[in-house]
PDB file of N, CA and C in Angstrom:
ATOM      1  N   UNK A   1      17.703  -1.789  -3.914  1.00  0.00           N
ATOM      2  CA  UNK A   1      16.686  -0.796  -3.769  1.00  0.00           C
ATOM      3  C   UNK A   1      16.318  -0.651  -2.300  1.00  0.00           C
ATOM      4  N   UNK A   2      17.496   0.129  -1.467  1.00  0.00           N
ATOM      5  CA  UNK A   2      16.647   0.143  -0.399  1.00  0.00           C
ATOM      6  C   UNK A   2      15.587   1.363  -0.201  1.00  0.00           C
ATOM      7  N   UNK A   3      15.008   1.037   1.394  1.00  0.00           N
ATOM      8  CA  UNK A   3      13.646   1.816   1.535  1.00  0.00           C
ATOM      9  C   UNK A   3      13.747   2.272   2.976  1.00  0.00           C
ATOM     10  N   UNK A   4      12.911   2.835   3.641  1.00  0.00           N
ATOM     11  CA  UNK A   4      12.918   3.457   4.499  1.00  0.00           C
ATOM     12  C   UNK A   4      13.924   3.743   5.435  1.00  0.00           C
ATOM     13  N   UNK A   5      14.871   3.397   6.736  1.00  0.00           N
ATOM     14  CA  UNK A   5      15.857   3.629   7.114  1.00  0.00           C
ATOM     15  C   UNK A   5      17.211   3.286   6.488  1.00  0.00           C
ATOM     16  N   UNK A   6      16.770   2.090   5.804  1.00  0.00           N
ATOM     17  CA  UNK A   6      18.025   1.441   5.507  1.00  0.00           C
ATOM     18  C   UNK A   6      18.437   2.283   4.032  1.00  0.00           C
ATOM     19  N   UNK A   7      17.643   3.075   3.247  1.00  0.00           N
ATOM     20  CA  UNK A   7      17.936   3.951   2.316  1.00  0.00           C
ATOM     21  C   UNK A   7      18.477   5.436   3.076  1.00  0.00           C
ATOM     22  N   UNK A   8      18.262   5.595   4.449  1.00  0.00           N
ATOM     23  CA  UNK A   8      18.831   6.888   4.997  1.00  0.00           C
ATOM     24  C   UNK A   8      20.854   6.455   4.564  1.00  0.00           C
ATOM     25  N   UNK A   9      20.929   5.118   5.292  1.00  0.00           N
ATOM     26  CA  UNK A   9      22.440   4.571   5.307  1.00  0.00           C
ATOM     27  C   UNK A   9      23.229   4.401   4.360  1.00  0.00           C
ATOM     28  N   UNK A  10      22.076   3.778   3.527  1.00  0.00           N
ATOM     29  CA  UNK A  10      22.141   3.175   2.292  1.00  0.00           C
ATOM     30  C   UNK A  10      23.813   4.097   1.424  1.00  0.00           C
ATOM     31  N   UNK A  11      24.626   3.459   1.584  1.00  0.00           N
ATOM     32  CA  UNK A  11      25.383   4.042   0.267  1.00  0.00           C
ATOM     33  C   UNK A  11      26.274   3.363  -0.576  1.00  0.00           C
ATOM     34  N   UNK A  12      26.079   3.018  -1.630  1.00  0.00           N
ATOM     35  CA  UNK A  12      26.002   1.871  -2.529  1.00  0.00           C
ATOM     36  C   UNK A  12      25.138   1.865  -3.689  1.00  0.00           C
ATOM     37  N   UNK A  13      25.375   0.962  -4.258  1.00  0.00           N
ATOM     38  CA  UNK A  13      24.385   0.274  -5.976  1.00  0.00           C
ATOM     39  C   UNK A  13      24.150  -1.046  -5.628  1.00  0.00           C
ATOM     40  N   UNK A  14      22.968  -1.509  -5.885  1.00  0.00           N
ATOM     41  CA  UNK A  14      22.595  -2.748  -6.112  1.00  0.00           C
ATOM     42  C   UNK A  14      22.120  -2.966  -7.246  1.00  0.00           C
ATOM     43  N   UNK A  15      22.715  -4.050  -7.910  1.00  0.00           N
ATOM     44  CA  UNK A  15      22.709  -4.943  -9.336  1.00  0.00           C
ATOM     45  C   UNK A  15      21.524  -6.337  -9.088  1.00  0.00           C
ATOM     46  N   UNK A  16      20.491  -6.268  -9.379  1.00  0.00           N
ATOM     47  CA  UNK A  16      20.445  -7.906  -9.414  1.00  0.00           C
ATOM     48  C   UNK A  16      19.578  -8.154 -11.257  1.00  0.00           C
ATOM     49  N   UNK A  17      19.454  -9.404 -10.745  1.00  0.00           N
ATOM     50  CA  UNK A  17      19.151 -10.387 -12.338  1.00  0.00           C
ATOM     51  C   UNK A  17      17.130 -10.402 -12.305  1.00  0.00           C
ATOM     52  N   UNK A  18      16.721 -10.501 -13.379  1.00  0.00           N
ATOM     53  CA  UNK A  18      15.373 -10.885 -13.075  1.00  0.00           C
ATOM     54  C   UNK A  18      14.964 -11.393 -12.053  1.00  0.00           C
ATOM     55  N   UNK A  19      15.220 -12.268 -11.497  1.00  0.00           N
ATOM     56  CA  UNK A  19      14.405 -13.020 -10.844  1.00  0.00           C
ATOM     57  C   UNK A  19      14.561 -12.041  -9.226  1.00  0.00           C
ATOM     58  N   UNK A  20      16.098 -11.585  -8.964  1.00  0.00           N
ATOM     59  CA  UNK A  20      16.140 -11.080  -7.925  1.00  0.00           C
ATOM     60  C   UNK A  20      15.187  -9.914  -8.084  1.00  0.00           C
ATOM     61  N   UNK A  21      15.064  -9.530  -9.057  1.00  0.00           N
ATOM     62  CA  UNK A  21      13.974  -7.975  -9.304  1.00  0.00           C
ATOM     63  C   UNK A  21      12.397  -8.746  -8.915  1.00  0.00           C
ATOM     64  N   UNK A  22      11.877  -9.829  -9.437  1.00  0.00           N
ATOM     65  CA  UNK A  22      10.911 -10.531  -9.030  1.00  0.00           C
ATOM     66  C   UNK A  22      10.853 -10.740  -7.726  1.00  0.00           C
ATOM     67  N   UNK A  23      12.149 -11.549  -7.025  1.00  0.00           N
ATOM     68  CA  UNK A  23      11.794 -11.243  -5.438  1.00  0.00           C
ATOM     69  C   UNK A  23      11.549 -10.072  -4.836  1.00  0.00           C
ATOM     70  N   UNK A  24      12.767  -9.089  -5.021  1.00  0.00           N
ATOM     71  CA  UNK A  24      12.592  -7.504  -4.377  1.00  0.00           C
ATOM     72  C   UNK A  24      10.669  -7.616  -4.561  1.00  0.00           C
ATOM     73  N   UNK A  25      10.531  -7.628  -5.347  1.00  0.00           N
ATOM     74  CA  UNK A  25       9.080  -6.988  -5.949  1.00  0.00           C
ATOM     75  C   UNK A  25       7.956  -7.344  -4.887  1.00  0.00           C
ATOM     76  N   UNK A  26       8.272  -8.705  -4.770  1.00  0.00           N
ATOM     77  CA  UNK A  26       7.346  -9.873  -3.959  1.00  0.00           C
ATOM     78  C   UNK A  26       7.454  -9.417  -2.666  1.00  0.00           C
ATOM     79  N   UNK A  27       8.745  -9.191  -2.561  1.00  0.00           N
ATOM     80  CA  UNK A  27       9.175  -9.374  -0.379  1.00  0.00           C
ATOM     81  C   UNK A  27       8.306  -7.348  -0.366  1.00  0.00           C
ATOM     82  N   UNK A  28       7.590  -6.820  -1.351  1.00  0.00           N
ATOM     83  CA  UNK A  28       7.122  -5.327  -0.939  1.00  0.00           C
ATOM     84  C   UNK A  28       5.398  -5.925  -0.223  1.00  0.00           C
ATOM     85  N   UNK A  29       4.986  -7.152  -0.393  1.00  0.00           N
ATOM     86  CA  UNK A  29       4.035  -7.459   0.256  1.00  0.00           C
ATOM     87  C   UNK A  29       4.387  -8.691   1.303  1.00  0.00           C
ATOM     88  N   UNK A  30       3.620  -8.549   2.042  1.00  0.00           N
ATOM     89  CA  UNK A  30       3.262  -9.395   3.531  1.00  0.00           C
ATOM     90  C   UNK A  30       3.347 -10.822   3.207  1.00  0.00           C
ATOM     91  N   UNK A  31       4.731 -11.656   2.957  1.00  0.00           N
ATOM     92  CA  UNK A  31       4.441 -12.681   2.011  1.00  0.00           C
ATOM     93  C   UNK A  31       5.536 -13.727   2.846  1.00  0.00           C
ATOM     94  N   UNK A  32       5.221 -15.057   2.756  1.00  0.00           N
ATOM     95  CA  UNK A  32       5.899 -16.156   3.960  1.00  0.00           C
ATOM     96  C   UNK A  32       6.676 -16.471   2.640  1.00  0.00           C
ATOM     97  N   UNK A  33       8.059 -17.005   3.008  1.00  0.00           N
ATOM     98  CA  UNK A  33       9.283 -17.787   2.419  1.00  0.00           C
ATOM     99  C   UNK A  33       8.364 -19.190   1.705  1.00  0.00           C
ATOM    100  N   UNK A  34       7.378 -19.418   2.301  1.00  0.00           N
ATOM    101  CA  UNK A  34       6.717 -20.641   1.261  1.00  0.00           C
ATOM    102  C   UNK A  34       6.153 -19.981   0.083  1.00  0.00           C
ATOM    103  N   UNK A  35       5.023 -19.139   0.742  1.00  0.00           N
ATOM    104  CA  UNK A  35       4.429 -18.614  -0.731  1.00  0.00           C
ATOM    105  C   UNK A  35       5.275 -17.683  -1.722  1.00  0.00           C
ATOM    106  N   UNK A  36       6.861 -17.108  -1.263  1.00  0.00           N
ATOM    107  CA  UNK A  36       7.485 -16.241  -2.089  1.00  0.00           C
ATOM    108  C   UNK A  36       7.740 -17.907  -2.955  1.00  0.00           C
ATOM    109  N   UNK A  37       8.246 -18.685  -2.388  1.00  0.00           N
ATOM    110  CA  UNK A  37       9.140 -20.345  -3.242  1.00  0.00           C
ATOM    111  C   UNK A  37       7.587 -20.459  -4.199  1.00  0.00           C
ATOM    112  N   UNK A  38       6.505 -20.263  -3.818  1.00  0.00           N
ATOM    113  CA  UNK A  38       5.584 -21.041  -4.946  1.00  0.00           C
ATOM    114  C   UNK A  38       5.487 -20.039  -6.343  1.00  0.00           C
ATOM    115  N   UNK A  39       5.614 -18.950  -5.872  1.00  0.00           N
ATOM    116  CA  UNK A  39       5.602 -17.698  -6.597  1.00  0.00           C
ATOM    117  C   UNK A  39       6.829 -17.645  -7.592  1.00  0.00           C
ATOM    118  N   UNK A  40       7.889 -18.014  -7.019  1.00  0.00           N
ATOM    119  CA  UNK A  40       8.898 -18.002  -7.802  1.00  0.00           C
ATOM    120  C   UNK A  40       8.923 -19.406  -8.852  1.00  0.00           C
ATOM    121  N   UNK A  41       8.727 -20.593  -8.608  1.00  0.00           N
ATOM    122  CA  UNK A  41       8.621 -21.860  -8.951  1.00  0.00           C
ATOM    123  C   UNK A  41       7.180 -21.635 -10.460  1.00  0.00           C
ATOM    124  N   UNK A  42       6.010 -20.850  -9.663  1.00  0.00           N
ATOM    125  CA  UNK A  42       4.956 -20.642 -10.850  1.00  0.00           C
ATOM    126  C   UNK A  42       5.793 -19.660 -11.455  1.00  0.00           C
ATOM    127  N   UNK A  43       6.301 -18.706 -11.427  1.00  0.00           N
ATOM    128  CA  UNK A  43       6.747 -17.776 -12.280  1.00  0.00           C
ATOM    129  C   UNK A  43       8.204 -18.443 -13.615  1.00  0.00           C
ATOM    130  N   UNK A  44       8.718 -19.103 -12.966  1.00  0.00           N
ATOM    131  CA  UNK A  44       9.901 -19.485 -13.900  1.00  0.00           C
ATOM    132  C   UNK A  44      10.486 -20.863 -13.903  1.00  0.00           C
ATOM    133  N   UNK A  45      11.079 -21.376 -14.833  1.00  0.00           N
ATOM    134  CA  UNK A  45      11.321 -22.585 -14.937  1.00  0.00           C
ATOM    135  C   UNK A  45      12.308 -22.999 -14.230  1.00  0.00           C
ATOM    136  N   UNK A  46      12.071 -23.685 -12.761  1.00  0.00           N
ATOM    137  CA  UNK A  46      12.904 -23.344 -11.714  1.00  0.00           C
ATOM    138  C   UNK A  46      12.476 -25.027 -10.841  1.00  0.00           C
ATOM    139  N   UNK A  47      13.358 -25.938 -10.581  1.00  0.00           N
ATOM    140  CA  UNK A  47      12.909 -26.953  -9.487  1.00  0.00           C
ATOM    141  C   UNK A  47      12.323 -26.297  -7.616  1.00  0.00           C
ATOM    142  N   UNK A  48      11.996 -26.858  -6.750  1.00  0.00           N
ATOM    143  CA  UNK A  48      11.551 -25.748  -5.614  1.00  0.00           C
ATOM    144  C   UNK A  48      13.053 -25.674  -4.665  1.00  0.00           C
ATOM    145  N   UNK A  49      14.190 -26.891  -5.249  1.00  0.00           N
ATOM    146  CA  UNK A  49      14.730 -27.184  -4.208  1.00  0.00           C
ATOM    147  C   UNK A  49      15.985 -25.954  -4.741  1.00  0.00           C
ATOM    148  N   UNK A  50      16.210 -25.743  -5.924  1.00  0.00           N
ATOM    149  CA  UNK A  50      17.216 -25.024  -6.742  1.00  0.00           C
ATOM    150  C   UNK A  50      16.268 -23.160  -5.779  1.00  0.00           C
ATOM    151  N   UNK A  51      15.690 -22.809  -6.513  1.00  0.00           N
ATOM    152  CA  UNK A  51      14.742 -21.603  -5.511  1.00  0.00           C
ATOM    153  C   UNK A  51      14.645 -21.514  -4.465  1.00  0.00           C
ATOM    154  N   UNK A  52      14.629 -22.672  -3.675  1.00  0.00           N
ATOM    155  CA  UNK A  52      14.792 -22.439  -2.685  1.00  0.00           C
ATOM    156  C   UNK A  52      16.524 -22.095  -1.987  1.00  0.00           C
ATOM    157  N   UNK A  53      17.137 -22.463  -2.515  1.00  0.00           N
ATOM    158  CA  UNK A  53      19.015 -22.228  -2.093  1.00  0.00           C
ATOM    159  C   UNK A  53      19.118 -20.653  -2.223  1.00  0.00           C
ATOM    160  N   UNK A  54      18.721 -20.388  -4.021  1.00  0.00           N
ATOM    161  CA  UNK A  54      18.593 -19.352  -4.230  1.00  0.00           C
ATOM    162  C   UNK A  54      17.782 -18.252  -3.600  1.00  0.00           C
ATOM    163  N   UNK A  55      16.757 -18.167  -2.847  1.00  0.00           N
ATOM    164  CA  UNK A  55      16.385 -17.456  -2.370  1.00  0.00           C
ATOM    165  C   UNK A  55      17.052 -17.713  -1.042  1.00  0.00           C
ATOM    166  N   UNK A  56      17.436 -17.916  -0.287  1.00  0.00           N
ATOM    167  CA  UNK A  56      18.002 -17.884   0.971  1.00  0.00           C
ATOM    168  C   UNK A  56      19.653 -17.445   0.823  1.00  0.00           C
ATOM    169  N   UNK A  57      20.005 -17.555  -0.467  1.00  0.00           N
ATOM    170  CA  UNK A  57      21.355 -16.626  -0.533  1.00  0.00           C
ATOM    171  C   UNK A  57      20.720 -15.122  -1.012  1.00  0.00           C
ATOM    172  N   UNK A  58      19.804 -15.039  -1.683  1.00  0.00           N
ATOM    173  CA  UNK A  58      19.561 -13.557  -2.073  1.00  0.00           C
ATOM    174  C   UNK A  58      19.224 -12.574  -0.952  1.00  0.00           C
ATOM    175  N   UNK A  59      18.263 -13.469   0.626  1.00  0.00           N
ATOM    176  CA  UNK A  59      17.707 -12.804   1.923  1.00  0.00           C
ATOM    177  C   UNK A  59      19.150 -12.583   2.415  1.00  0.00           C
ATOM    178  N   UNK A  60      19.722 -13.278   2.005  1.00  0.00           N
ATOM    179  CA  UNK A  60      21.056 -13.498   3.497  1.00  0.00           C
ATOM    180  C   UNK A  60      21.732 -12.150   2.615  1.00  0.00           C
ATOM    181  N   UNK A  61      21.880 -11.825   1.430  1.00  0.00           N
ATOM    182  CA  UNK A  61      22.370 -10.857   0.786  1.00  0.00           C
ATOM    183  C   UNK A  61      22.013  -9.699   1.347  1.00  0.00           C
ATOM    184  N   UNK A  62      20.374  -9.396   1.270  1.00  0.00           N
ATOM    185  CA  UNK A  62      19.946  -8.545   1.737  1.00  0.00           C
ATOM    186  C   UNK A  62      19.827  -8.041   3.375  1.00  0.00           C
ATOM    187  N   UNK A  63      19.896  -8.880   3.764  1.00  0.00           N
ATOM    188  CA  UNK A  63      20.066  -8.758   5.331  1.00  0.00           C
ATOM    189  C   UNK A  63      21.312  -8.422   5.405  1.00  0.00           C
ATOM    190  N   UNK A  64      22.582  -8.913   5.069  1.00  0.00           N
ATOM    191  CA  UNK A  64      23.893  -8.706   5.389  1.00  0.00           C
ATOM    192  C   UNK A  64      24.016  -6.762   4.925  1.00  0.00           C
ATOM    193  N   UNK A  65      23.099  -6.600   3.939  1.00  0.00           N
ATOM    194  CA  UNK A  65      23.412  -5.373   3.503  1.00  0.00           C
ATOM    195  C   UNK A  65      22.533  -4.256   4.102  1.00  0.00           C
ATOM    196  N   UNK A  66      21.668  -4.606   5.386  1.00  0.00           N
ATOM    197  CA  UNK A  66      20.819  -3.842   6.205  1.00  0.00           C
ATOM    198  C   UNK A  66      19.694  -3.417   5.407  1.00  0.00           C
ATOM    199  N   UNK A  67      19.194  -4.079   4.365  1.00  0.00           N
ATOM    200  CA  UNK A  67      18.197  -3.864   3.561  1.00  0.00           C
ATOM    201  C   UNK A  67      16.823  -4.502   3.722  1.00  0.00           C
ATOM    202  N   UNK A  68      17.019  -5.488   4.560  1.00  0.00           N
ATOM    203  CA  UNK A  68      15.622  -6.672   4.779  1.00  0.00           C
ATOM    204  C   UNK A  68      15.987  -7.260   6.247  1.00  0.00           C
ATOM    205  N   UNK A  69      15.357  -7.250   6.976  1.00  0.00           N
ATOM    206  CA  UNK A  69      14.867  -7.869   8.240  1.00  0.00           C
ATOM    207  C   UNK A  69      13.879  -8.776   8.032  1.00  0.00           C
ATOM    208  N   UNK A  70      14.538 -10.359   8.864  1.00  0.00           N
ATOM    209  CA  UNK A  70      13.424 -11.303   9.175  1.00  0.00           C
ATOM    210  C   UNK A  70      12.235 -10.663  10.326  1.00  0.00           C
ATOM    211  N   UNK A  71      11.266 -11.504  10.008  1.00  0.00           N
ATOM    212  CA  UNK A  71      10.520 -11.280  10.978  1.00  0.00           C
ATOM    213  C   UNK A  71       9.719 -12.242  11.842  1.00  0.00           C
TER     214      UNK A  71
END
């Protein structure tokens, strides 16, 4: 789902699973890589260290695909 420039470029489909729809959702507010991991950890039956891998392959996804910038 991209958004502002990166939807001008954007040409492609993106597929993801619940939880990646839960992150997308999360990273639309002002939110630190700790509190997205607590968010994800309260939300689903998940260890922090497993969520945490997983979310740093899903950013690196999105970054590789010009969709999300660190900041």
């Amino acid at each position: 789902m991209p958004i502002g420039e990166a939807l001008i470029n954007f040409n492609g489909m993106i597929t993801v699973n619940e939880i990646g729809r839960f992150i997308w959702e999360q990273l639309q507010e002002d939110v630190t890589q700790e509190q997205l991991l607590d968010r994800i950890t309260d939300e689903y039956d998940v260890d922090k260290q497993t969520a945490e891998n997983d979310l740093e392959e899903f950013i690196e996804s999105l970054q590789q695909g010009g969709l999300l910038q660190r900041q």
